[in-house]
PDB file of N, CA and C in Angstrom:
ATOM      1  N   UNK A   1      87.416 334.718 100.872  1.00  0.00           N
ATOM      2  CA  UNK A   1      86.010 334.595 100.548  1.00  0.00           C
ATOM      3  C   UNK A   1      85.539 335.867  99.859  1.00  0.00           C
ATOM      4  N   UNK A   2      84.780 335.481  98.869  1.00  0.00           N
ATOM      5  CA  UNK A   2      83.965 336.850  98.207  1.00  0.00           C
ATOM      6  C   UNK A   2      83.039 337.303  98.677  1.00  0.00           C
ATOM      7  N   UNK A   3      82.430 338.583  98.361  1.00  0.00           N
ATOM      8  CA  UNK A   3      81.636 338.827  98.882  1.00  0.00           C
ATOM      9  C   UNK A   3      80.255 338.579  97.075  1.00  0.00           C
ATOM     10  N   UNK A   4      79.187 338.371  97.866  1.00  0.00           N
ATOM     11  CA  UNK A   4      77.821 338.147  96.743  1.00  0.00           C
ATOM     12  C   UNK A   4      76.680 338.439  97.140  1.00  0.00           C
ATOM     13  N   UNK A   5      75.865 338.814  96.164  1.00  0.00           N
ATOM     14  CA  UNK A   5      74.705 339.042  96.541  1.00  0.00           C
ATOM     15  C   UNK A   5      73.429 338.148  94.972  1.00  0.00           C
ATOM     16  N   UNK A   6      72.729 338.067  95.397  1.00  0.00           N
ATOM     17  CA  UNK A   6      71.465 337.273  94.620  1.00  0.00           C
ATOM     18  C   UNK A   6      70.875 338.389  94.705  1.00  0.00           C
ATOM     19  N   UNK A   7      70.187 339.302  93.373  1.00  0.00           N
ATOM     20  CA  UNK A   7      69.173 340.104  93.754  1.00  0.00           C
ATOM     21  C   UNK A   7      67.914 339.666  92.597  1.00  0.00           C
ATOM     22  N   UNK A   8      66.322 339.615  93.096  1.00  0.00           N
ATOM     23  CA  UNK A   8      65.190 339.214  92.287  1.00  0.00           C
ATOM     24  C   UNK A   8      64.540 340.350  93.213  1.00  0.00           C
ATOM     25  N   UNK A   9      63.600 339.904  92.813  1.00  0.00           N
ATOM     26  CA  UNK A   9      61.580 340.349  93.309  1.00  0.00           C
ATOM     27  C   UNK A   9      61.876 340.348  94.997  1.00  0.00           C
ATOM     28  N   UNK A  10      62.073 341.278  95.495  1.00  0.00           N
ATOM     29  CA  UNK A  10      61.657 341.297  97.063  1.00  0.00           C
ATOM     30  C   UNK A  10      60.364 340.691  97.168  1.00  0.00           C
ATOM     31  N   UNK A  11      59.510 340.709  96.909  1.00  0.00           N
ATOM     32  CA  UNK A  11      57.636 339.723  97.114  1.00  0.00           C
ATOM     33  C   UNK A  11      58.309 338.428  97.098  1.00  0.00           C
ATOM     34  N   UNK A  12      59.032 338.120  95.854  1.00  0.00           N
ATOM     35  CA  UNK A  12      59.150 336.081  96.153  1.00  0.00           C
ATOM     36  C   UNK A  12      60.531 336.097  96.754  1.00  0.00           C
ATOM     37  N   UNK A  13      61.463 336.798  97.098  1.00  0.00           N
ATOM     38  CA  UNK A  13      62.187 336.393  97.889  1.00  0.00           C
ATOM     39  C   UNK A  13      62.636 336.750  99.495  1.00  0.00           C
ATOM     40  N   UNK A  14      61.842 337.601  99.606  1.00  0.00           N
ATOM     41  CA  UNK A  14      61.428 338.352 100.795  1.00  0.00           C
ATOM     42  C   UNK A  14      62.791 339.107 101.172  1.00  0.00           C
ATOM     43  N   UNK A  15      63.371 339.541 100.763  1.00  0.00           N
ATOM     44  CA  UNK A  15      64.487 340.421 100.958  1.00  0.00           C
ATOM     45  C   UNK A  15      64.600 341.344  99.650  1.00  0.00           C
ATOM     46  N   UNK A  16      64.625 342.670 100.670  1.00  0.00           N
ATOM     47  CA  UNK A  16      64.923 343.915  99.807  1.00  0.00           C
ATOM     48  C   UNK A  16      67.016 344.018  99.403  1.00  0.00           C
ATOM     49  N   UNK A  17      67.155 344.140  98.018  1.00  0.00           N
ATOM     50  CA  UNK A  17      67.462 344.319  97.125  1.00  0.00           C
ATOM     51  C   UNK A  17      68.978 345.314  97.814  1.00  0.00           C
ATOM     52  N   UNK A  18      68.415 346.518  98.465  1.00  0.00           N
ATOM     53  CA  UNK A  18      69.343 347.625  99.546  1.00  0.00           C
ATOM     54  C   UNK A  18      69.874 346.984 100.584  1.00  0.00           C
ATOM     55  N   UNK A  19      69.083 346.796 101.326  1.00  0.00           N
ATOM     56  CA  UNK A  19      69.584 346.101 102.332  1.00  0.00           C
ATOM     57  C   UNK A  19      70.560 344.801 101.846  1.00  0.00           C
ATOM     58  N   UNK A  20      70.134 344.087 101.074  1.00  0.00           N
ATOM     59  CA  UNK A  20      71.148 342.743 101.180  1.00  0.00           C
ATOM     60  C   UNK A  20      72.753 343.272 100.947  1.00  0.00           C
ATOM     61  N   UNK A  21      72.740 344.279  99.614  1.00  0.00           N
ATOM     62  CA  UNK A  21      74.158 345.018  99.327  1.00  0.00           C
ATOM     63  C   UNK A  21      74.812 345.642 100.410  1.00  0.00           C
ATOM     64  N   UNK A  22      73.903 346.623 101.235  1.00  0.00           N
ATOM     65  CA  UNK A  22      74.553 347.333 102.263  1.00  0.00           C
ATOM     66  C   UNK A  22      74.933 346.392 103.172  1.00  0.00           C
ATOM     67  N   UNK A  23      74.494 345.092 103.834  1.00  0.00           N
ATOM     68  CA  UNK A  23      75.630 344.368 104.880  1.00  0.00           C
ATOM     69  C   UNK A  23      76.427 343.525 103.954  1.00  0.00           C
ATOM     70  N   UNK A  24      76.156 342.850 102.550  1.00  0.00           N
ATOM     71  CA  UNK A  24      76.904 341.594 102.188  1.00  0.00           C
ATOM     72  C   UNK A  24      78.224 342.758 101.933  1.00  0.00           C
ATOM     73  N   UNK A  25      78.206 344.081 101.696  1.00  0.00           N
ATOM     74  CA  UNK A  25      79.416 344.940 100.855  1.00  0.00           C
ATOM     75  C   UNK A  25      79.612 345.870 101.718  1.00  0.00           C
ATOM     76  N   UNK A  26      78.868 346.184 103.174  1.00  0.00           N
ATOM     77  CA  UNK A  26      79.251 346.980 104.295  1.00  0.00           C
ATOM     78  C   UNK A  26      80.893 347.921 104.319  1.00  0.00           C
ATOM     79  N   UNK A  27      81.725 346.554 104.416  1.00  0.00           N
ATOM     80  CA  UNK A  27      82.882 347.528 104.538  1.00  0.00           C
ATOM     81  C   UNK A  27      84.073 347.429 103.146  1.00  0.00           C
ATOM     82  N   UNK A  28      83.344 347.411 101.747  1.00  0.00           N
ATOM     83  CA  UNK A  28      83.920 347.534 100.423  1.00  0.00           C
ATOM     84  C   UNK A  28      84.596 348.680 100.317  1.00  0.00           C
ATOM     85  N   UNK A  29      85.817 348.936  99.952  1.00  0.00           N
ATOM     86  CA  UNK A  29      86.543 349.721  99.267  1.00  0.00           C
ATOM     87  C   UNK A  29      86.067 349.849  97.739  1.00  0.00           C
ATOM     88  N   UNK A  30      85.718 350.917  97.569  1.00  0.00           N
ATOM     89  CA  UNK A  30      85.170 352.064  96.574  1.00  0.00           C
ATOM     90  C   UNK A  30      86.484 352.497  95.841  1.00  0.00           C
ATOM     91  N   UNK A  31      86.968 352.491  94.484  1.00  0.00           N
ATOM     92  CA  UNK A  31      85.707 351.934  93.567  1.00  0.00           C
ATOM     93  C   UNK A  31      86.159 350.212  93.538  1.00  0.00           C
ATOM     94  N   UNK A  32      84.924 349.565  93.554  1.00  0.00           N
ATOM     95  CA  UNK A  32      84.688 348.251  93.456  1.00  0.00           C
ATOM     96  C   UNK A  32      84.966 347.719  92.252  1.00  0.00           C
ATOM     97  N   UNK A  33      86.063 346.927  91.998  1.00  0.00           N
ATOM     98  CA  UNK A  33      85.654 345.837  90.642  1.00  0.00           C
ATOM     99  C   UNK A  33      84.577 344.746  90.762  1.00  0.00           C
ATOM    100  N   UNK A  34      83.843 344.267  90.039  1.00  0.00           N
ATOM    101  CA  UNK A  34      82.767 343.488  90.412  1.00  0.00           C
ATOM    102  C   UNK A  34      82.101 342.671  88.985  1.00  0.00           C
ATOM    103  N   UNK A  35      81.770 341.427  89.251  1.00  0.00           N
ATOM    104  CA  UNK A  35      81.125 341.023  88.242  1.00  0.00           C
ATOM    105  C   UNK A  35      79.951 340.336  88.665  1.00  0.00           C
ATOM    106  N   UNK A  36      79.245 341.089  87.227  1.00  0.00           N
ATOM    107  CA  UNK A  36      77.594 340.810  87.524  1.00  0.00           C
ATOM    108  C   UNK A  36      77.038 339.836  86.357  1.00  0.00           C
ATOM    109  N   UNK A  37      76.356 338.943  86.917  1.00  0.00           N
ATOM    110  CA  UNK A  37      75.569 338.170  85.724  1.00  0.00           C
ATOM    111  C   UNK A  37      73.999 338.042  85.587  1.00  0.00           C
ATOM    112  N   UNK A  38      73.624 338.309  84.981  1.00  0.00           N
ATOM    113  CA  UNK A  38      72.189 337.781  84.122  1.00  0.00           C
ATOM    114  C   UNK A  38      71.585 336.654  84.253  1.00  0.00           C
ATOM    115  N   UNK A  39      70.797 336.862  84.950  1.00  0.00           N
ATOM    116  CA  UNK A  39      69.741 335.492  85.048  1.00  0.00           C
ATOM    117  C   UNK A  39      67.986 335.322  84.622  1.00  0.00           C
ATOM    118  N   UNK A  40      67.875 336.835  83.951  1.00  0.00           N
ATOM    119  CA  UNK A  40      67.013 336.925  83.371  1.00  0.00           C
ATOM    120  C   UNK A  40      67.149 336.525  81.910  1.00  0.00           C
ATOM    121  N   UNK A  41      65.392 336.284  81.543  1.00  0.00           N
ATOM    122  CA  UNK A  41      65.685 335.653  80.048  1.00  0.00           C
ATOM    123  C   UNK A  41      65.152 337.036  79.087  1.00  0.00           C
ATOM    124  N   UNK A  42      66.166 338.277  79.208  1.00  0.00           N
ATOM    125  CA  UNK A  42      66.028 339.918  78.507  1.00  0.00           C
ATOM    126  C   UNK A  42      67.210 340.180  78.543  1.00  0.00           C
ATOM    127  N   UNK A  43      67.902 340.795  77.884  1.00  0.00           N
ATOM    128  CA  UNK A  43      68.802 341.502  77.746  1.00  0.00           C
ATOM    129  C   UNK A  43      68.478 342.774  78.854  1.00  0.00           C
ATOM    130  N   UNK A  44      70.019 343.077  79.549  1.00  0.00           N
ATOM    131  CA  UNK A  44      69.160 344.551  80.203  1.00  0.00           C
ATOM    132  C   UNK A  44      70.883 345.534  80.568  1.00  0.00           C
ATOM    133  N   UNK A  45      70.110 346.597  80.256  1.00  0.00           N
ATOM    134  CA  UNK A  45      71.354 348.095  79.975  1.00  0.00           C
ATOM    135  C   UNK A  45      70.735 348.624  81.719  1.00  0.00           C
ATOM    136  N   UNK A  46      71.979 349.136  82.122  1.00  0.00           N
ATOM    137  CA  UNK A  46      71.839 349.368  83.446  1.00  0.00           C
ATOM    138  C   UNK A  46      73.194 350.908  83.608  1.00  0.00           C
ATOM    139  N   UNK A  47      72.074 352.003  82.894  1.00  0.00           N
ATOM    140  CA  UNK A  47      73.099 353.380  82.932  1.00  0.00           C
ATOM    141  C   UNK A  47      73.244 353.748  84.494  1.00  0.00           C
ATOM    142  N   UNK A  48      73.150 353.212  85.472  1.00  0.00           N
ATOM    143  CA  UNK A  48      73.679 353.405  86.896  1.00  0.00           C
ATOM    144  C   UNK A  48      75.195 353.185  86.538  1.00  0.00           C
ATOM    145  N   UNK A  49      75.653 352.595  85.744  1.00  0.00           N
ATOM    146  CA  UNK A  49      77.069 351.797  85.400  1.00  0.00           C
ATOM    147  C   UNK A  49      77.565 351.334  84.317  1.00  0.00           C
ATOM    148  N   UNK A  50      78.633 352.423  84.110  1.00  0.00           N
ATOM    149  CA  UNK A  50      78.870 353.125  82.602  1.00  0.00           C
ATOM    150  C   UNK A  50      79.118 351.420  81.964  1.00  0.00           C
ATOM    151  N   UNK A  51      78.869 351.575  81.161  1.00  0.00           N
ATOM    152  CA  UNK A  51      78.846 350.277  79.790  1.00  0.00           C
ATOM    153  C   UNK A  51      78.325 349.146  80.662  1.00  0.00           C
ATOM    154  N   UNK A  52      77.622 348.803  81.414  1.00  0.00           N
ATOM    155  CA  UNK A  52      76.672 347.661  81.783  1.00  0.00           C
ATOM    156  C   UNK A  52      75.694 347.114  80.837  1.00  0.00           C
ATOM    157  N   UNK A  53      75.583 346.608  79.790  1.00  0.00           N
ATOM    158  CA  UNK A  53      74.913 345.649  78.939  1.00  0.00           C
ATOM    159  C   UNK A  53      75.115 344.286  79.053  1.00  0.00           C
ATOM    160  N   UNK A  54      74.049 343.641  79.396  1.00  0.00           N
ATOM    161  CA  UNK A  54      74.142 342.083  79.835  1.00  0.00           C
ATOM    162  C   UNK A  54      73.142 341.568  78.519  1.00  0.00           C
ATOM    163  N   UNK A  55      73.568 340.503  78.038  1.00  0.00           N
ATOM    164  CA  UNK A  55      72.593 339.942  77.234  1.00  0.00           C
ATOM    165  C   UNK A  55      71.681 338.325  78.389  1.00  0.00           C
ATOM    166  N   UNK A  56      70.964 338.234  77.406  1.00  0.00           N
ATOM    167  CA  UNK A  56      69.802 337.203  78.092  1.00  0.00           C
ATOM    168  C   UNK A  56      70.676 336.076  78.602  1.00  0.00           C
ATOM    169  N   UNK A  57      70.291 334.989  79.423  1.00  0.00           N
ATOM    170  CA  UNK A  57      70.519 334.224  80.559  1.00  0.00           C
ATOM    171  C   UNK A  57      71.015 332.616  79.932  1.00  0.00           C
ATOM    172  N   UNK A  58      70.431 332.887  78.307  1.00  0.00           N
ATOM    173  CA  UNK A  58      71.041 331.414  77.553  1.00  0.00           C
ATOM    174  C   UNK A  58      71.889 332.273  76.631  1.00  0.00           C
ATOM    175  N   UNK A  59      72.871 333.312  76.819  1.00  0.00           N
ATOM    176  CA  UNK A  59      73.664 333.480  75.685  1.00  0.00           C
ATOM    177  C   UNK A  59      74.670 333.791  77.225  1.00  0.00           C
ATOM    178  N   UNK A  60      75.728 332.224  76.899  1.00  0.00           N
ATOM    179  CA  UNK A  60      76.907 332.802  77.864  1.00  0.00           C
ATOM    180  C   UNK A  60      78.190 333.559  77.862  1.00  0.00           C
ATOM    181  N   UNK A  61      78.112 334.035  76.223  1.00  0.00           N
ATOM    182  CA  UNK A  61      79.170 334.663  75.950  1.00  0.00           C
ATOM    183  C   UNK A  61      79.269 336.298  76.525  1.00  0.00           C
ATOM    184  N   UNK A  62      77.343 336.818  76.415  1.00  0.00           N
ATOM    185  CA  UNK A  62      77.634 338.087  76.739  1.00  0.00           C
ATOM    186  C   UNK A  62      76.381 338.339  78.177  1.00  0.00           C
ATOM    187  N   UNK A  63      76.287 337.429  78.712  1.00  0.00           N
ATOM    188  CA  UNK A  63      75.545 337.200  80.137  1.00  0.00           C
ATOM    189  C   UNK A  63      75.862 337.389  81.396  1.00  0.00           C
ATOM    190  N   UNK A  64      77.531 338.010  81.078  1.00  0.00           N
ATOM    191  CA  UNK A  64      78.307 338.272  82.446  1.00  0.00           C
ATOM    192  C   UNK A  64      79.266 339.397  82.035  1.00  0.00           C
ATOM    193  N   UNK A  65      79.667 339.982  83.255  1.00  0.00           N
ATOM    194  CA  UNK A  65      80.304 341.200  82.934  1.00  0.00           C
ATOM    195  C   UNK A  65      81.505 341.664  84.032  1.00  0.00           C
ATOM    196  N   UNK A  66      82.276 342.206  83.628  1.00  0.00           N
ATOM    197  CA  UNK A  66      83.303 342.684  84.854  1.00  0.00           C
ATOM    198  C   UNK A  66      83.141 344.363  85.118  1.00  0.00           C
ATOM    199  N   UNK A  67      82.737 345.257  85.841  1.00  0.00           N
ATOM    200  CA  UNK A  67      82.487 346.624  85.717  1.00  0.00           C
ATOM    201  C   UNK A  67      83.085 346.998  86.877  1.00  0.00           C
ATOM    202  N   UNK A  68      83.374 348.170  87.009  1.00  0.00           N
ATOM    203  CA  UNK A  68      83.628 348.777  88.339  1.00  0.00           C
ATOM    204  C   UNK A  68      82.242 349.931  89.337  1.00  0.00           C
ATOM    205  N   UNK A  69      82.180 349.650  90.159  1.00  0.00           N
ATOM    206  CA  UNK A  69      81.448 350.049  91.013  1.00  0.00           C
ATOM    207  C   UNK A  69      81.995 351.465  91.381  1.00  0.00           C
ATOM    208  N   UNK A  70      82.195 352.503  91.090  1.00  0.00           N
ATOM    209  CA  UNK A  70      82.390 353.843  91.556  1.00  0.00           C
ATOM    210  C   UNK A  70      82.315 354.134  93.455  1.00  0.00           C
ATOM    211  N   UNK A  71      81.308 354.099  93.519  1.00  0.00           N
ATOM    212  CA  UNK A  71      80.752 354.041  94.980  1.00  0.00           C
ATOM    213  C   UNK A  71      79.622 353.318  95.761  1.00  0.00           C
ATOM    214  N   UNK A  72      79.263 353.307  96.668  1.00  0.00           N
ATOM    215  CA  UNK A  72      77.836 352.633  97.480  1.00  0.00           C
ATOM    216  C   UNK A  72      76.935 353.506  97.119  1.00  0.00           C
ATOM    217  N   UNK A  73      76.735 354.678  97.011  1.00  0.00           N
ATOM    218  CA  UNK A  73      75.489 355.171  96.502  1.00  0.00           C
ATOM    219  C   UNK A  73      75.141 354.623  94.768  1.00  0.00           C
ATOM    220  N   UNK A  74      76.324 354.401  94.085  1.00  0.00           N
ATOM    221  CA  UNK A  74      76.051 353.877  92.791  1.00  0.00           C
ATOM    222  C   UNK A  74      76.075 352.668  92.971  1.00  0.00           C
ATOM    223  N   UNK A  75      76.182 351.866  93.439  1.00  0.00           N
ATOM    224  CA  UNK A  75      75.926 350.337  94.473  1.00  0.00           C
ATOM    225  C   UNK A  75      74.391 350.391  94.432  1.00  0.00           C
ATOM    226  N   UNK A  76      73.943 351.539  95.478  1.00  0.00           N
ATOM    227  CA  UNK A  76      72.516 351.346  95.506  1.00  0.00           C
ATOM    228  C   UNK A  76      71.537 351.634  94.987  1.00  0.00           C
ATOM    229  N   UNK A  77      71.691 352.224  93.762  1.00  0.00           N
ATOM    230  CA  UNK A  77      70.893 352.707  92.763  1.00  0.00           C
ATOM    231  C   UNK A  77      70.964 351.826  91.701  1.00  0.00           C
ATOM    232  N   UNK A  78      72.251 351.082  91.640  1.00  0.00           N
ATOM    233  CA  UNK A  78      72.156 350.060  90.518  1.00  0.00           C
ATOM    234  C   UNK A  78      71.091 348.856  91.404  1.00  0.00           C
ATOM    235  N   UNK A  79      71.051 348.443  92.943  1.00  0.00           N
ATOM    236  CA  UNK A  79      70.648 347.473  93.261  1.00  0.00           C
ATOM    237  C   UNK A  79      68.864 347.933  93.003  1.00  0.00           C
ATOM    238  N   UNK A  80      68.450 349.159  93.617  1.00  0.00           N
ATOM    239  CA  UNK A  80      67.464 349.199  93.443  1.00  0.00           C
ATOM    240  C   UNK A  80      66.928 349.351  91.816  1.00  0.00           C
ATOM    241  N   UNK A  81      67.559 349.660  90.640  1.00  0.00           N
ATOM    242  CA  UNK A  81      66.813 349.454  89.175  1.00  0.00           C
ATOM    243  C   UNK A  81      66.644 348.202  89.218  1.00  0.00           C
ATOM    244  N   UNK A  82      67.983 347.350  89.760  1.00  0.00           N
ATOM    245  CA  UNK A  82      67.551 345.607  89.760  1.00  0.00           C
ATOM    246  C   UNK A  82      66.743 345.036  89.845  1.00  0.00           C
ATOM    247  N   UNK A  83      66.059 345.364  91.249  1.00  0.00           N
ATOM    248  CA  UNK A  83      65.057 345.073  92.076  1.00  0.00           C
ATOM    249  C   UNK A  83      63.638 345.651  91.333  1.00  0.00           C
ATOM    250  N   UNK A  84      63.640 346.848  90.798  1.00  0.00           N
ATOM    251  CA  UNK A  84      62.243 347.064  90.371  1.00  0.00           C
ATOM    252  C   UNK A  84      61.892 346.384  88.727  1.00  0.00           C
ATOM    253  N   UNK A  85      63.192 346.172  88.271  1.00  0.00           N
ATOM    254  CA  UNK A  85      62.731 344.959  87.497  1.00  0.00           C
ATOM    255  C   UNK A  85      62.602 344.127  87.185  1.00  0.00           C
ATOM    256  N   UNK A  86      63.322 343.252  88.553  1.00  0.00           N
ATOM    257  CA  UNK A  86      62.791 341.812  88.499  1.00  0.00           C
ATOM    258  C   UNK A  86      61.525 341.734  89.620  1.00  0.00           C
ATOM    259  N   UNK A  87      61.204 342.877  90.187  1.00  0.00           N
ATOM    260  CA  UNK A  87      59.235 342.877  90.789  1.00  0.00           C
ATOM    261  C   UNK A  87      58.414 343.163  89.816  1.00  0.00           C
ATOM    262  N   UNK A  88      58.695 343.566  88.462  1.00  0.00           N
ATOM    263  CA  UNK A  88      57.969 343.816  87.619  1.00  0.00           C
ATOM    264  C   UNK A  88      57.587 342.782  87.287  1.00  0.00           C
ATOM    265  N   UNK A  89      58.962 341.936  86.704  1.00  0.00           N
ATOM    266  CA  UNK A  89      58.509 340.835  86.019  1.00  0.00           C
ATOM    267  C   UNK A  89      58.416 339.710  86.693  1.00  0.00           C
ATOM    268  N   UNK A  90      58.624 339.660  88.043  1.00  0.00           N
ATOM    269  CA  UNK A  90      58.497 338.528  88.450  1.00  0.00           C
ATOM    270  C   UNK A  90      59.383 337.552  88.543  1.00  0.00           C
ATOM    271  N   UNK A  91      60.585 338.021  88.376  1.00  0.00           N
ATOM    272  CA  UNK A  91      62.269 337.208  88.842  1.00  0.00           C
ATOM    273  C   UNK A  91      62.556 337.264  89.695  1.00  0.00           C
ATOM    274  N   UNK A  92      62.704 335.860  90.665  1.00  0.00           N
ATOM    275  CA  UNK A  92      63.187 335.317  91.805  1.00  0.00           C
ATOM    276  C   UNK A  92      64.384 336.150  91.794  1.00  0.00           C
ATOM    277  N   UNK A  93      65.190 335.109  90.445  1.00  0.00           N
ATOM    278  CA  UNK A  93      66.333 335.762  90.802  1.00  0.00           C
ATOM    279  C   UNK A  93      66.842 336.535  89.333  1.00  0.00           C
ATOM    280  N   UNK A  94      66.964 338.025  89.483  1.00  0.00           N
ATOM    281  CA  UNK A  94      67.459 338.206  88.263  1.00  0.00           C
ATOM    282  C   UNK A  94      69.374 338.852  88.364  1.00  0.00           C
ATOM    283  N   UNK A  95      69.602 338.681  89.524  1.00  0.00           N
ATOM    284  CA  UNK A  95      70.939 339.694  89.009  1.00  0.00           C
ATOM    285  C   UNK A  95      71.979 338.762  89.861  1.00  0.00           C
ATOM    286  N   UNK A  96      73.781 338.332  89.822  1.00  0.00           N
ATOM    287  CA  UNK A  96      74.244 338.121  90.849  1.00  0.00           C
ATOM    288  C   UNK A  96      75.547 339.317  90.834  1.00  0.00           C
ATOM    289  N   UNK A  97      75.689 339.546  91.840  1.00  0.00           N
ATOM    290  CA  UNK A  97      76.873 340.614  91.683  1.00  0.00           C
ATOM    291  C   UNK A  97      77.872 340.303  92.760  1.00  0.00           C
ATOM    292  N   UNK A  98      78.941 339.818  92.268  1.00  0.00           N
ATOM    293  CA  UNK A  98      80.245 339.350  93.331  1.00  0.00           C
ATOM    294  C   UNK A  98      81.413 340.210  92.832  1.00  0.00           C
ATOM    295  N   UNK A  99      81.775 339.955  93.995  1.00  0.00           N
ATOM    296  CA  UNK A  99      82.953 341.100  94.064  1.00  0.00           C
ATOM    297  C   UNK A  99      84.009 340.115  93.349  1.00  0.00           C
ATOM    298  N   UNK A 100      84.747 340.801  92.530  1.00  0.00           N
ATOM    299  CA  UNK A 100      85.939 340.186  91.567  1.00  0.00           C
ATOM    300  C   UNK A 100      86.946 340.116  92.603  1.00  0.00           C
ATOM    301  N   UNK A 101      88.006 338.825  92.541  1.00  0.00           N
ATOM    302  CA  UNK A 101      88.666 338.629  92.759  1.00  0.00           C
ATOM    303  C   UNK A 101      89.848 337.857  92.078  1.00  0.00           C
ATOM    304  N   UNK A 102      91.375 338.954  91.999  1.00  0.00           N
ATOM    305  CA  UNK A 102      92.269 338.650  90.653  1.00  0.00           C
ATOM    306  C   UNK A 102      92.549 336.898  91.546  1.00  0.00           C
ATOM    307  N   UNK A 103      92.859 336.214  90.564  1.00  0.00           N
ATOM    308  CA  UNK A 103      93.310 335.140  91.150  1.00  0.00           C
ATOM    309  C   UNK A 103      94.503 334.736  91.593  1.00  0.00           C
ATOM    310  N   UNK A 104      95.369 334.509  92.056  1.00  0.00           N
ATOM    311  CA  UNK A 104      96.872 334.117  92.231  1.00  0.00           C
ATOM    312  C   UNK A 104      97.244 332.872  91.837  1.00  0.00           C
ATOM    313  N   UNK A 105      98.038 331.964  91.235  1.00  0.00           N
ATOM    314  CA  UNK A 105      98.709 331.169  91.656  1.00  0.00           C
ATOM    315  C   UNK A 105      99.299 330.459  92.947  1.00  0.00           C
ATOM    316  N   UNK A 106      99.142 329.861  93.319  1.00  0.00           N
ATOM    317  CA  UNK A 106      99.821 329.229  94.873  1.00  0.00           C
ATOM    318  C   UNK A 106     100.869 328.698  94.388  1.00  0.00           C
ATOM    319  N   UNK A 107     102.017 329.072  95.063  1.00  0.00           N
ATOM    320  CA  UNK A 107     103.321 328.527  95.027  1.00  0.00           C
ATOM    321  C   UNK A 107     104.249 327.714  96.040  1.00  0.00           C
ATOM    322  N   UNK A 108     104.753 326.558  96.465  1.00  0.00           N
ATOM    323  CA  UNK A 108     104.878 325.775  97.250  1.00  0.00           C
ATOM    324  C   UNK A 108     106.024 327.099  97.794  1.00  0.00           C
ATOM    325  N   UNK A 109     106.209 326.975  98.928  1.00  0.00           N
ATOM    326  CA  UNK A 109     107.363 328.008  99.377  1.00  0.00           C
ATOM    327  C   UNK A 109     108.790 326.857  99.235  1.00  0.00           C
ATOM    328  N   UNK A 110     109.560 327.474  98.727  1.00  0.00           N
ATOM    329  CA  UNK A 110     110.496 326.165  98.781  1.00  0.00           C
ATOM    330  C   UNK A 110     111.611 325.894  99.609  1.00  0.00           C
ATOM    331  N   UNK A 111     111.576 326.407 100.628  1.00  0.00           N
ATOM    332  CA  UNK A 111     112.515 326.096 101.764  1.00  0.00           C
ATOM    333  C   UNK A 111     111.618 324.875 102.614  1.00  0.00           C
ATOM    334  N   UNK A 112     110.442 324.970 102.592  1.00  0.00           N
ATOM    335  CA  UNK A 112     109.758 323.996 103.348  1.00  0.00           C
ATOM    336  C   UNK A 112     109.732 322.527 102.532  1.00  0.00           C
ATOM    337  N   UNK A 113     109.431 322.845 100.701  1.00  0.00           N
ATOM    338  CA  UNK A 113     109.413 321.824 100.179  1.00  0.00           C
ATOM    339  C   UNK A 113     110.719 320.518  99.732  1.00  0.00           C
ATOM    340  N   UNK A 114     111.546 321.782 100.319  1.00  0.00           N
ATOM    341  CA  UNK A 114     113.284 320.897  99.972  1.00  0.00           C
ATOM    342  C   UNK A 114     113.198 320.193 101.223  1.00  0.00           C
ATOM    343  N   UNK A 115     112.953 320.674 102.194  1.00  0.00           N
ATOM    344  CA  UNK A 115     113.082 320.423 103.723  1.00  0.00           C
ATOM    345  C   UNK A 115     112.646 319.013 103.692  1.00  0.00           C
ATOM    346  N   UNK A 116     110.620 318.959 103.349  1.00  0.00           N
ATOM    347  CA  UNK A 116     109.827 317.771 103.315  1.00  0.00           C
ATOM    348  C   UNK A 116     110.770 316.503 102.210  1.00  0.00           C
ATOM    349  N   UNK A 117     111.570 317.490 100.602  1.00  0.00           N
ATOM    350  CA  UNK A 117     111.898 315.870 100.357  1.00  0.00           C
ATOM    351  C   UNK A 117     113.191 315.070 100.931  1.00  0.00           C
ATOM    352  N   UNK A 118     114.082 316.385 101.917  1.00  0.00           N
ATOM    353  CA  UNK A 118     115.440 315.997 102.255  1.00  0.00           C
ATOM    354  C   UNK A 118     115.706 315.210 103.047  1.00  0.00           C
ATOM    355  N   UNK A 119     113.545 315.368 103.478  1.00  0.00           N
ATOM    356  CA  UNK A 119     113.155 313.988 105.325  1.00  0.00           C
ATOM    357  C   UNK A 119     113.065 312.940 104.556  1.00  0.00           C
ATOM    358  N   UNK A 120     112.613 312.815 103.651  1.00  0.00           N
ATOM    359  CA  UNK A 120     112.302 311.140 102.922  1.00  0.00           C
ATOM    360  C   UNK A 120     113.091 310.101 102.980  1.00  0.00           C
TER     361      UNK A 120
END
């Protein structure tokens, strides 16, 4: 399971922005790979996190991003710029940030799968 967070407007969603990162990412190993997407309709540069440029929320080519997270204090400084600008403007939800995960392949183990067709 990944870990995620939804961050908007603490007023319309009643959760602060810090807090949700510090338990959903509590016990993250630093530095974090992570991808964040755009759900605002602005483009937005986020120098908490070197080359973070997201474009607006209907362009899906450049609306998502893979970055690395350095540390939790740069965790929480990126969450709180988040937060004060989607209370500005009034975004429920403007940011999602999940922790990347490389994917694997699943591979049948094959001592079990010779086994299952040798019962047939």
């Amino acid at each position: 399971m990944t870990r995620k967070v939804e961050l908007g407007a603490p007023s319309l969603t009643g959760k602060d922005a810090n807090d949700l990162v510090a338990k959903e990412f509590a016990d993250a190993k630093y530095p974090l790979k992570a991808v964040v997407t755009n759900h605002m309709p602005r483009d937005v540069v986020f120098p908490e996190v070197e080359g973070l440029f997201l474009r607006h929320c209907a362009n899906e080519s450049g609306r998502q991003m893979t970055v690395e997270i350095a540390s939790e204090e740069q965790f929480q400084r990126l969450a709180s710029s988040i937060e004060q600008i989607a209370e500005l403007n009034a975004y429920e939800l403007a940011l999602t940030i999940e922790e990347f995960v490389k994917e694997v392949a699943a591979k049948p183990a094959k001592g079990k799968a010779a086994a299952s067709a040798n019962q047939e």
